[in-house]
Protein backbone atom coordinates (compact mmCIF):
# COMPACT_ATOMS: atom_id res chain seq x y z
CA UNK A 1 135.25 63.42 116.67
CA UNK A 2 135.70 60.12 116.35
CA UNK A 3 134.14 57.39 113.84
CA UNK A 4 133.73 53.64 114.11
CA UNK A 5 134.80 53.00 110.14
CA UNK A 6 133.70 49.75 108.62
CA UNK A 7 135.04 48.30 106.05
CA UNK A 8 132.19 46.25 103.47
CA UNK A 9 134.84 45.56 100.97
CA UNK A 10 138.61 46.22 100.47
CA UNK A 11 138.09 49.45 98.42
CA UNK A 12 134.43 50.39 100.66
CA UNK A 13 134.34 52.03 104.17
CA UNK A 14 131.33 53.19 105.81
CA UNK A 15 130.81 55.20 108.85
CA UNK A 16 127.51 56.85 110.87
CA UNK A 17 127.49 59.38 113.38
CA UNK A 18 124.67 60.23 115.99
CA UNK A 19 124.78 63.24 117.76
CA UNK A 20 123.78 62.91 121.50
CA UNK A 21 123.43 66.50 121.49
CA UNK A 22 121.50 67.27 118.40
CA UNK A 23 119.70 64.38 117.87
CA UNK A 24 120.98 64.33 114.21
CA UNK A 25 122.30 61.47 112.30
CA UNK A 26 125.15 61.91 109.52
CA UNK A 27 126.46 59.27 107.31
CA UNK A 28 130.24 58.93 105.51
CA UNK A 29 131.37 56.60 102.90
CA UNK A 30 134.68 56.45 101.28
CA UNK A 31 135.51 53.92 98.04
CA UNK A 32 138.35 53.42 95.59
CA UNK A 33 137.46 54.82 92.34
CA UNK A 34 137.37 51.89 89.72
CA UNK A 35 140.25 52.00 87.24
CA UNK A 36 142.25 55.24 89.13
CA UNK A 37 144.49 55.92 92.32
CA UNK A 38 141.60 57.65 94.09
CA UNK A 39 139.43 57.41 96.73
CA UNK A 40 135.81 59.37 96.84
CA UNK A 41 134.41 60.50 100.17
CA UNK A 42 130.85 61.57 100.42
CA UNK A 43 128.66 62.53 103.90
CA UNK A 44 125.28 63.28 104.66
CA UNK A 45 122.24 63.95 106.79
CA UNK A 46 119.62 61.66 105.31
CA UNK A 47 116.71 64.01 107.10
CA UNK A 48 119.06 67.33 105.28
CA UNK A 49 119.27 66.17 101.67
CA UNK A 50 120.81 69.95 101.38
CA UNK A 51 123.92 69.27 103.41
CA UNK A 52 126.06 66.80 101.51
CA UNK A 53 129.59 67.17 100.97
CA UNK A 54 131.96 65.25 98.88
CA UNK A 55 135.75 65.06 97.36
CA UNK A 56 138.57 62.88 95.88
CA UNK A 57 141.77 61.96 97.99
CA UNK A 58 144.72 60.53 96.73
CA UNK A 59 144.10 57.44 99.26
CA UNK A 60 141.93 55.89 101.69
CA UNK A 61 143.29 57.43 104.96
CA UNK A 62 143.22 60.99 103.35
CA UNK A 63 139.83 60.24 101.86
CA UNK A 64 138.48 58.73 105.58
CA UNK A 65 140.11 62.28 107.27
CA UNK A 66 138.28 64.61 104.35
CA UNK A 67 134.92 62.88 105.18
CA UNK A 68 135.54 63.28 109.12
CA UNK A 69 136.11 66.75 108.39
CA UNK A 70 133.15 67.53 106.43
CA UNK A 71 130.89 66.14 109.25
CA UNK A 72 132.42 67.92 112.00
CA UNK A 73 131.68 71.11 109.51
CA UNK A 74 128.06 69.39 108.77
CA UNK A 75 127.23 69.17 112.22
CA UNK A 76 127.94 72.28 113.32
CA UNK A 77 126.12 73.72 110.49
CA UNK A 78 123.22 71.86 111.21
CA UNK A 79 123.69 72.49 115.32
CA UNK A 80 123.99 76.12 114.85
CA UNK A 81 119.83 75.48 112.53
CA UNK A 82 118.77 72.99 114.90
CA UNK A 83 115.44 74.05 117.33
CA UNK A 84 114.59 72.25 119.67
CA UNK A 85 110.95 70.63 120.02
């Protein structure tokens, strides 16, 4: 899988997924932590407020590959629940 990262500030990257399969939608941001050497990750399915996943990395490019994993994991969690109308 591969994400089109943007980049809002230096320390802020943002990312959104569609799945031409599924339908669904999942979202990824990654920021420095204020005052630390960390990055936090976070994704989501804003229609799935269940399936979130988050994490610290020691930087950005281990923070942006956490996050891609989580929605690969995300999306097939929500692929294997998903019905078709």
């Amino acid at each position: 899988m591969s994400l089109a990262w943007n980049m809002a500030e230096d320390r802020l990257w943002f990312a959104r997924w569609d799945d031409q399969r599924t339908g669904l939608r999942l979202y990824a941001v990654v920021e420095n932590v204020p005052c630390r050497d960390q990055w936090d990750w976070e994704i989501w399915l804003p229609d799935e407020p269940k399936i979130a996943k988050c994490g610290i990395a020691r930087s950005s490019h281990e923070a942006i590959n956490a996050a891609r994993r989580a929605l690969e994991e995300c999306l097939t969690i929500s692929a294997v629940n998903f019905a078709w109308p």
